[in-house]
Protein backbone atom coordinates (compact mmCIF):
# COMPACT_ATOMS: atom_id res chain seq x y z
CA UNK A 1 7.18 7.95 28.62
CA UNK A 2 8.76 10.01 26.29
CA UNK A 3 7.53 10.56 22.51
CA UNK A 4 9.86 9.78 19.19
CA UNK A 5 7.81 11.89 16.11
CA UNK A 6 8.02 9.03 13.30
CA UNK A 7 8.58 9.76 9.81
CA UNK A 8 7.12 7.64 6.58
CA UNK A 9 4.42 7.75 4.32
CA UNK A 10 2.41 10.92 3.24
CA UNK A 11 0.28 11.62 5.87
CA UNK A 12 2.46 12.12 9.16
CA UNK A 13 1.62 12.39 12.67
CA UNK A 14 2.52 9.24 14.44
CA UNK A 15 4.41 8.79 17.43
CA UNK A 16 6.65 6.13 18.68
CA UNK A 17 5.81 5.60 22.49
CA UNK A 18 7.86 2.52 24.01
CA UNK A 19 6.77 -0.70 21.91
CA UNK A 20 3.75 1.20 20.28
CA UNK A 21 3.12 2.94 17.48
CA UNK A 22 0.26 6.31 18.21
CA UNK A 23 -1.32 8.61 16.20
CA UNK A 24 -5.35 10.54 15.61
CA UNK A 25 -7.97 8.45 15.47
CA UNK A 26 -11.26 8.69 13.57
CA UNK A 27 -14.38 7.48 13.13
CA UNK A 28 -12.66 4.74 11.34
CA UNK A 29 -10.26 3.94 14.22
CA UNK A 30 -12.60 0.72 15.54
CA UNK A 31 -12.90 -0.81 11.63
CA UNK A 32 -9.25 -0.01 11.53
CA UNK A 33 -8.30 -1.69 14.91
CA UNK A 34 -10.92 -4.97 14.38
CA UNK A 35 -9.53 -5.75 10.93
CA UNK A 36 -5.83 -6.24 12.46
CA UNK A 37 -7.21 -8.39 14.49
CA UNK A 38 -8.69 -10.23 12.12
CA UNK A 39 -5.76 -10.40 10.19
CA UNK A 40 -3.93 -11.56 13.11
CA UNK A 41 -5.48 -13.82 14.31
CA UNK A 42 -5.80 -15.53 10.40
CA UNK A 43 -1.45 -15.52 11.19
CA UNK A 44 -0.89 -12.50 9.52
CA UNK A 45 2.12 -11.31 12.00
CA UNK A 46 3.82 -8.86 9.67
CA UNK A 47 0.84 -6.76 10.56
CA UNK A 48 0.63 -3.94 13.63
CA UNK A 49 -0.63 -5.69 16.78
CA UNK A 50 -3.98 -3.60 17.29
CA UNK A 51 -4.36 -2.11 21.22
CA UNK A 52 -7.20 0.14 20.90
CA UNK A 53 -6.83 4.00 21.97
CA UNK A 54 -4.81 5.48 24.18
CA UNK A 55 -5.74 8.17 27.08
CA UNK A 56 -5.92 10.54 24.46
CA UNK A 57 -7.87 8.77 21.74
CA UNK A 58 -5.21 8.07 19.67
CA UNK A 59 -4.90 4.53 17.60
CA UNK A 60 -2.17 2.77 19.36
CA UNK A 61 -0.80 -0.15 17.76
CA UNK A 62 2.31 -2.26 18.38
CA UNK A 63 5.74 -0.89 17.21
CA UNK A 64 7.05 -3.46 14.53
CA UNK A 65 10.72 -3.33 14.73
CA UNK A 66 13.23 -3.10 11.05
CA UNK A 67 13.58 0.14 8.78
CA UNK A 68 11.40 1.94 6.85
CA UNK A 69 12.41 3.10 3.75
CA UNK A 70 12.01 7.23 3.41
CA UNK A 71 13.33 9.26 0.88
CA UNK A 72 16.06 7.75 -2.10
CA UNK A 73 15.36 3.94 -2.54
CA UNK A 74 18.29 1.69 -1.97
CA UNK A 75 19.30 -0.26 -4.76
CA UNK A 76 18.28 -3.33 -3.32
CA UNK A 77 14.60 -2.09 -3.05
CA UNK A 78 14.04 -2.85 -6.60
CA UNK A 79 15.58 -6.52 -6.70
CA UNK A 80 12.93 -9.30 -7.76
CA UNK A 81 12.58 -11.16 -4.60
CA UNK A 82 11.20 -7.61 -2.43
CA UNK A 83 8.61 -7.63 -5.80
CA UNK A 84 7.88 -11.04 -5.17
CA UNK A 85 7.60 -10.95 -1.32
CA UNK A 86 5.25 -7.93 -1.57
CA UNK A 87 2.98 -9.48 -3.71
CA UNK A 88 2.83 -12.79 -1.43
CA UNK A 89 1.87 -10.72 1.48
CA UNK A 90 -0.54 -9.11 -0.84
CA UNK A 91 -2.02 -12.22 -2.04
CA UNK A 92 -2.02 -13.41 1.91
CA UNK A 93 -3.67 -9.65 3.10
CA UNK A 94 -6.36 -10.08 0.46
CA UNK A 95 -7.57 -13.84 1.22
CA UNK A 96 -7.56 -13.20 5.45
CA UNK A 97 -9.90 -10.32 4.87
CA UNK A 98 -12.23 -12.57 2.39
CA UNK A 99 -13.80 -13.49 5.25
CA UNK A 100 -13.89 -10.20 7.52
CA UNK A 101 -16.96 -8.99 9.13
CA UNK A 102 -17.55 -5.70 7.94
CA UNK A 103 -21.18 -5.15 9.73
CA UNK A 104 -20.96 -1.64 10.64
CA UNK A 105 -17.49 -0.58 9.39
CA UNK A 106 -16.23 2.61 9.05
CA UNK A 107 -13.74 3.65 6.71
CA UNK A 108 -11.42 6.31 6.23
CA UNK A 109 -11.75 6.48 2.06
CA UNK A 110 -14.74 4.97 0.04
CA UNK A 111 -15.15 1.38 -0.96
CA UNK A 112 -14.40 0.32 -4.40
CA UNK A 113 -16.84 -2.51 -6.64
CA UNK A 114 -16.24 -5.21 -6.70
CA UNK A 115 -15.70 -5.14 -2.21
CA UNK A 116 -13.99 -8.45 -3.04
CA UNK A 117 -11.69 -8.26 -0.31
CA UNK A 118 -9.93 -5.33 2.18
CA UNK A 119 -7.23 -3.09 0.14
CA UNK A 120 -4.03 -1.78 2.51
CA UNK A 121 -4.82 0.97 -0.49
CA UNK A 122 -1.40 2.62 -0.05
CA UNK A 123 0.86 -1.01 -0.09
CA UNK A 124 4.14 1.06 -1.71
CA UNK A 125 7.73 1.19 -0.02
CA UNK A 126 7.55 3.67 2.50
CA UNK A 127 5.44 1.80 3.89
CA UNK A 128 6.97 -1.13 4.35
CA UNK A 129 9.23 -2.58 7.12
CA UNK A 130 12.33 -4.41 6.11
CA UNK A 131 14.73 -6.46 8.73
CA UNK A 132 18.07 -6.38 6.39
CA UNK A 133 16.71 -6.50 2.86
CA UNK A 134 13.86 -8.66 4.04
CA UNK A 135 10.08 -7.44 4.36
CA UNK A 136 9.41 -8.27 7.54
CA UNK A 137 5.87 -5.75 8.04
CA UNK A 138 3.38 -3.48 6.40
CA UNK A 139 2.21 -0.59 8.34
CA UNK A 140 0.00 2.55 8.01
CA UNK A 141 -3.55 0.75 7.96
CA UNK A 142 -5.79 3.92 8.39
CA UNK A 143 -6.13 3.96 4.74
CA UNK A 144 -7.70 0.27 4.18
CA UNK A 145 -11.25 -0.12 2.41
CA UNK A 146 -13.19 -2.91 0.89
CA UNK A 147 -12.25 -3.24 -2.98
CA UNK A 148 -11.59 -5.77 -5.98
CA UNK A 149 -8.09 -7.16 -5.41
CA UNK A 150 -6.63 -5.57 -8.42
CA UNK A 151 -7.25 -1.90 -7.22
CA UNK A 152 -4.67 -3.18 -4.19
CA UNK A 153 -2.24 -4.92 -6.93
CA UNK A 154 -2.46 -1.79 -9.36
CA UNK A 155 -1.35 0.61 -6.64
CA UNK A 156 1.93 -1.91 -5.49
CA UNK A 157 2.54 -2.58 -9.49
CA UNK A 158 2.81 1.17 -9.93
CA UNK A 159 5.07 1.78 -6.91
CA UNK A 160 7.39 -1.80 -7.24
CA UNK A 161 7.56 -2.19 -10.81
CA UNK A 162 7.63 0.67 -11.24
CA UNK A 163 4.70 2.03 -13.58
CA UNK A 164 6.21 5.39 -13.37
CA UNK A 165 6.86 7.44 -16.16
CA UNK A 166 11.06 7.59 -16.38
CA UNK A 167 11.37 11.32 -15.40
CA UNK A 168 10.25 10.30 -12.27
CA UNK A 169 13.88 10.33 -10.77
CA UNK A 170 12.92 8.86 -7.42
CA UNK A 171 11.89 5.46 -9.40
CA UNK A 172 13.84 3.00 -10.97
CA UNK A 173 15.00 3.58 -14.76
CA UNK A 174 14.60 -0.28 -15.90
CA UNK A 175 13.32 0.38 -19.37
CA UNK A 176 9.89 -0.95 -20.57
CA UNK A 177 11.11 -4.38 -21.38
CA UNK A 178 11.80 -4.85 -17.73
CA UNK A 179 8.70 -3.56 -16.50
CA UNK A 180 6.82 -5.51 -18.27
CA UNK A 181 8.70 -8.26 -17.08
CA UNK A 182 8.70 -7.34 -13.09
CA UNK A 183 4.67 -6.90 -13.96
CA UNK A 184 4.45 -10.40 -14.78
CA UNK A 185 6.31 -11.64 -12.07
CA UNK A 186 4.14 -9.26 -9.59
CA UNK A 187 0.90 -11.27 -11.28
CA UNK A 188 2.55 -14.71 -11.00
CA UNK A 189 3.49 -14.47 -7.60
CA UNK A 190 -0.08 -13.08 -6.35
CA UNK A 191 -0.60 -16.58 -7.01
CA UNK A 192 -4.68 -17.74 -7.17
CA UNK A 193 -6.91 -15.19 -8.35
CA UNK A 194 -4.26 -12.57 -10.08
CA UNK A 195 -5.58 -10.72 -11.95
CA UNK A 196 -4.20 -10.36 -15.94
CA UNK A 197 -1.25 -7.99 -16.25
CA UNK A 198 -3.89 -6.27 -18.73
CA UNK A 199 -6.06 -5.32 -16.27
CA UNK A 200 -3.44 -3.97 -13.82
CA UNK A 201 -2.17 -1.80 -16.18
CA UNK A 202 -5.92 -0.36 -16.75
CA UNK A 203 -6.65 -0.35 -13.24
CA UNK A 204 -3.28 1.52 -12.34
CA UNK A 205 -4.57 4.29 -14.64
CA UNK A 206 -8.08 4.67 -12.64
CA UNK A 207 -6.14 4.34 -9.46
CA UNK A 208 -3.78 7.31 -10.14
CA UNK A 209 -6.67 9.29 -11.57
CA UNK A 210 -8.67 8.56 -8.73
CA UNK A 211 -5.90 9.35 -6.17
CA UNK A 212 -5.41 12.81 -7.76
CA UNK A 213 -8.95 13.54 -7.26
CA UNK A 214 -8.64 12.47 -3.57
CA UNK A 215 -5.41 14.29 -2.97
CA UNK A 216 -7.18 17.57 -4.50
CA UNK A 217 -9.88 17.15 -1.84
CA UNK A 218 -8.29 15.84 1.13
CA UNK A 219 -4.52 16.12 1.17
CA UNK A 220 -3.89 20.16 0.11
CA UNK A 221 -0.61 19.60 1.67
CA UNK A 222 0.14 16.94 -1.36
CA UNK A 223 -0.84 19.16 -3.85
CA UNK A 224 2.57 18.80 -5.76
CA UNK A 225 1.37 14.96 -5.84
CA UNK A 226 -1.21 15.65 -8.34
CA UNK A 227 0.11 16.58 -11.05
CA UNK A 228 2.74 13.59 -10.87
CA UNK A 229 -0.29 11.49 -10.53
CA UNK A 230 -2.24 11.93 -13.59
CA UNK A 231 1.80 12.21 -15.46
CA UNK A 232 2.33 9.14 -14.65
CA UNK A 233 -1.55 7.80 -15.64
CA UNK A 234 -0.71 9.60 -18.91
CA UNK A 235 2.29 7.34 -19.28
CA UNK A 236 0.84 4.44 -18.23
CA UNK A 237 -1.77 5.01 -21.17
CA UNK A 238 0.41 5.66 -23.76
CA UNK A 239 2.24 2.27 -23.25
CA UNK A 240 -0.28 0.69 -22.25
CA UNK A 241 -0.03 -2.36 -24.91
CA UNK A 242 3.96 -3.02 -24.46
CA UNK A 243 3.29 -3.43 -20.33
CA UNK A 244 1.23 -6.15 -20.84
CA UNK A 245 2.67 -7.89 -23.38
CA UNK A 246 2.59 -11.53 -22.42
């Protein structure tokens, strides 16, 4: 069966083959492919079907159908009700994996105190799946770790809202009013257990800083990332106090 090289995300290297979605394994690969399960199995459809490795140890994972968005945003990307849908599926990601086994998981990045729950850890646009202007999936689950739910809510509030400093041109330009509007509606529609649109803001800042470090280390081929990373923290920082106005 012939091979379709798929784009999205940061990291690369998957491969469309018939209904299934393949790319390198780890040592992480069985956490990886038990916690979709899990999250199956608790309803969770928008998820990757997990089907173990392939004859070439690859994670192989069902194919969910829609577009994902690479490059320039659409418009429509930035509209309330995507916000809003993403942070439902959030909220829905976080309490399934409340209650996930984790004796003798392996993951790809460290864990993060409080382990509250499992983190997607890179929840942002490209990768998500969207069926018209609807999210319809989340994909790219190599990545997921135990961590307090506001590290996961941080990382989504700085790619959705967007947290961005403005010469990001890639973001939307909705002036800091806005954001701090969108940033309250990302909190209220977590639903139980949000965390204060204080704390995201904080947390956003150690998430960026934090992701610098890792892309430094582990993604060379990101290196342009960094600096754009710890910009944006700087940012972040500096208006701190009008973000979270209530």
């Amino acid at each position: 069966m012939s091979e379709e090289i798929l784009s999205g995300g940061n990291t690369g290297g998957a491969v469309r083959s018939g209904d299934t979605v393949r790319r390198a394994g780890g040592a992480w690969t069985p956490t990886v492919q038990r916690l979709l399960g899990h999250l199956r199995g608790h309803g969770l459809t928008w998820v990757p079907q997990p089907f173990g490795t392939d004859h070439a140890g690859r994670d192989t994972v069902s194919y969910l159908p829609g577009t994902v968005l690479n490059g320039d945003l659409p418009h429509w990307v930035w509209a309330d009700d995507v916000l809003v849908d993403a942070a439902r599926l959030m909220s829905a990601l976080h309490t399934a994996t409340s209650t996930f086994d984790r004796t003798g998981a392996v993951w790809r990045i460290p864990a993060h105190e409080p382990a509250d729950v499992v983190c997607h850890n890179d929840f942002a646009p490209y990768n998500m799946v969207f069926t018209g202007r609807t999210l319809t999936g989340v994909i790219d689950w190599d990545t997921a770790s135990p961590g307090p739910r506001v590290w996961d809510l941080a990382y989504l509030a700085y790619r959705l809202v967007p947290l961005t400093d403005p010469a990001d041109t890639e973001a939307l330009d909705n002036g800091i009013a806005q954001r701090s509007r969108r940033l309250r509606l990302l909190c209220a529609a977590y639903g139980t257990h949000a965390p204060d649109p204080a704390d995201v803001v904080a947390v956003a800042v150690d998430r960026l800083s934090d992701l610098a470090v890792w892309t430094e280390t582990h993604s060379p081929h990101l290196a342009s990332h960094v600096a754009l990373y710890r910009r944006d923290a700087r940012w972040i920082t500096d208006h701190a106090a009008v973000l979270a106005c209530r």
